[in-house]
Protein backbone atom coordinates (compact mmCIF):
# COMPACT_ATOMS: atom_id res chain seq x y z
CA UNK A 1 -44.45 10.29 -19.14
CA UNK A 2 -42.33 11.06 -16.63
CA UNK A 3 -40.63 14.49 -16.17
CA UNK A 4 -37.18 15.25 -16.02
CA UNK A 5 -36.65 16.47 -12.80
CA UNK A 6 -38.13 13.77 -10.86
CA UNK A 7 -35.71 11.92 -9.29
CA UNK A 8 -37.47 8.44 -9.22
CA UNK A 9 -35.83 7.28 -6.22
CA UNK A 10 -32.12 7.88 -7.10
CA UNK A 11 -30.98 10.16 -4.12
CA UNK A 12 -29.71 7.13 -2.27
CA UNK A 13 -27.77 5.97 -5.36
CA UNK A 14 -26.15 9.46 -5.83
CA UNK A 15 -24.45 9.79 -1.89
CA UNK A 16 -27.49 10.53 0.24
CA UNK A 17 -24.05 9.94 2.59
CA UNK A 18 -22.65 13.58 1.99
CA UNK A 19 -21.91 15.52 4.54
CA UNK A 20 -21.31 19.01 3.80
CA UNK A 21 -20.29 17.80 0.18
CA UNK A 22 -18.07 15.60 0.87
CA UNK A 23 -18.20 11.77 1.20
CA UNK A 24 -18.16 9.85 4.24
CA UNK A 25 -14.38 8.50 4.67
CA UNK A 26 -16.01 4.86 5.47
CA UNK A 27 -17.34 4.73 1.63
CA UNK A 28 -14.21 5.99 0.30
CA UNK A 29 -12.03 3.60 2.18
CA UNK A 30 -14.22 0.75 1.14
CA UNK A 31 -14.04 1.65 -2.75
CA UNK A 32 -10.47 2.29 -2.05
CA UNK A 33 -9.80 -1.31 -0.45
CA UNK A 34 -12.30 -3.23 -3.08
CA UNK A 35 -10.61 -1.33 -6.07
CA UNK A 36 -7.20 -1.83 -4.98
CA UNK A 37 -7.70 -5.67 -4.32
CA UNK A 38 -9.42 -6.16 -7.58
CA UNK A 39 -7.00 -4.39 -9.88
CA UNK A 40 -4.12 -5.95 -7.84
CA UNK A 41 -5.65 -9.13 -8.98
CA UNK A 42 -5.93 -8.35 -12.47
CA UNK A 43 -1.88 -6.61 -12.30
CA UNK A 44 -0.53 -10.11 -10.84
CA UNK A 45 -2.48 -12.98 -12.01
CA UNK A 46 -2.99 -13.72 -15.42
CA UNK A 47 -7.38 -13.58 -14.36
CA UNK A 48 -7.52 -10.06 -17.16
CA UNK A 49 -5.68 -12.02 -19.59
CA UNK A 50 -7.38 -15.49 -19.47
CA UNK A 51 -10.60 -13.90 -19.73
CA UNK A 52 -9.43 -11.44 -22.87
CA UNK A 53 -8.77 -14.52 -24.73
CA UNK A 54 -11.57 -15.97 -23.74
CA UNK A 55 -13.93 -13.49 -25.71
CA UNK A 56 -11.54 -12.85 -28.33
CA UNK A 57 -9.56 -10.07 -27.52
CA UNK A 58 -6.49 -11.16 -26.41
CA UNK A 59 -4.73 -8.63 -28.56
CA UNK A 60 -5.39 -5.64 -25.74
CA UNK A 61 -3.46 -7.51 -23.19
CA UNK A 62 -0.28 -5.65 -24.20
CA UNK A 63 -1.76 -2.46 -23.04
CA UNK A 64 -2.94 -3.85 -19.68
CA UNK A 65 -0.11 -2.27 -18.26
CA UNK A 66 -1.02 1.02 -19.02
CA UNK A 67 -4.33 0.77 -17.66
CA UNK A 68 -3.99 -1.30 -14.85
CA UNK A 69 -0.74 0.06 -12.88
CA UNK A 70 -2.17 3.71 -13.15
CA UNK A 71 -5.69 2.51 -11.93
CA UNK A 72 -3.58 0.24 -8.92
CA UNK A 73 -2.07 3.98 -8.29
CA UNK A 74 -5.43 6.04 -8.03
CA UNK A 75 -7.47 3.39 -5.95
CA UNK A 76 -4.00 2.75 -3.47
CA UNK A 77 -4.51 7.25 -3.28
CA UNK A 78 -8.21 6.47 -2.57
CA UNK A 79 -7.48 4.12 0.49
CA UNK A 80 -4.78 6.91 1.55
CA UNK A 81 -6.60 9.60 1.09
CA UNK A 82 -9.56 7.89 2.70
CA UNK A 83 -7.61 6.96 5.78
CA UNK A 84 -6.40 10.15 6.20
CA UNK A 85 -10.19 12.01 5.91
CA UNK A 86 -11.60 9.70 8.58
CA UNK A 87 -8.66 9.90 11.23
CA UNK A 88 -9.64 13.44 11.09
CA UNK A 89 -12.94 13.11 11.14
CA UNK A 90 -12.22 11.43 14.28
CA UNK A 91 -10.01 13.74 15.93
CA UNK A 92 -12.13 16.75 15.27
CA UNK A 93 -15.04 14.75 16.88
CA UNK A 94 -13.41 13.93 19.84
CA UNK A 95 -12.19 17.16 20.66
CA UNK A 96 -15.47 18.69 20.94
């Protein structure tokens, strides 16, 4: 039986890209970009809504709208927030 505080190979999984606790812009802008593309797609295509029905819950598709345009808000702060840690990532490595 394993113990509990092995870590059976998860340290990769859990941001073996931190640097000094933080996350590497590059990863945050690319969960930023993939997020914001795929809930855009949900917010203006009926995709979300098509596939609700198609398992039977097509009754949740008047709340979409209060899922979906605050999750479109956090991953579009991501990207931003993303862009904004790497540019000055980049300017404090190029002034050394």
């Amino acid at each position: 039986m394993p113990r509990p505080t092995e870590n059976h190979g998860l340290s990769a999984a859990r941001g073996s890209n931190k640097k000094g606790g933080r996350k590497d812009p590059g990863t945050l802008l690319r969960v930023g970009v993939i997020g914001t593309v795929l809930v855009a797609l949900c917010c203006f295509t009926p995709i979300l809504v098509i596939l609700l029905a198609a398992v039977g819950l097509a009754a949740l598709t008047g709340y979409l709208d209060v899922v979906l345009f605050p999750a479109l808000a956090a991953f579009i702060g991501l990207s931003v927030y993303a862009l904004y840690s790497k540019r000055q990532r980049d300017a404090g490595s190029h002034k050394e």
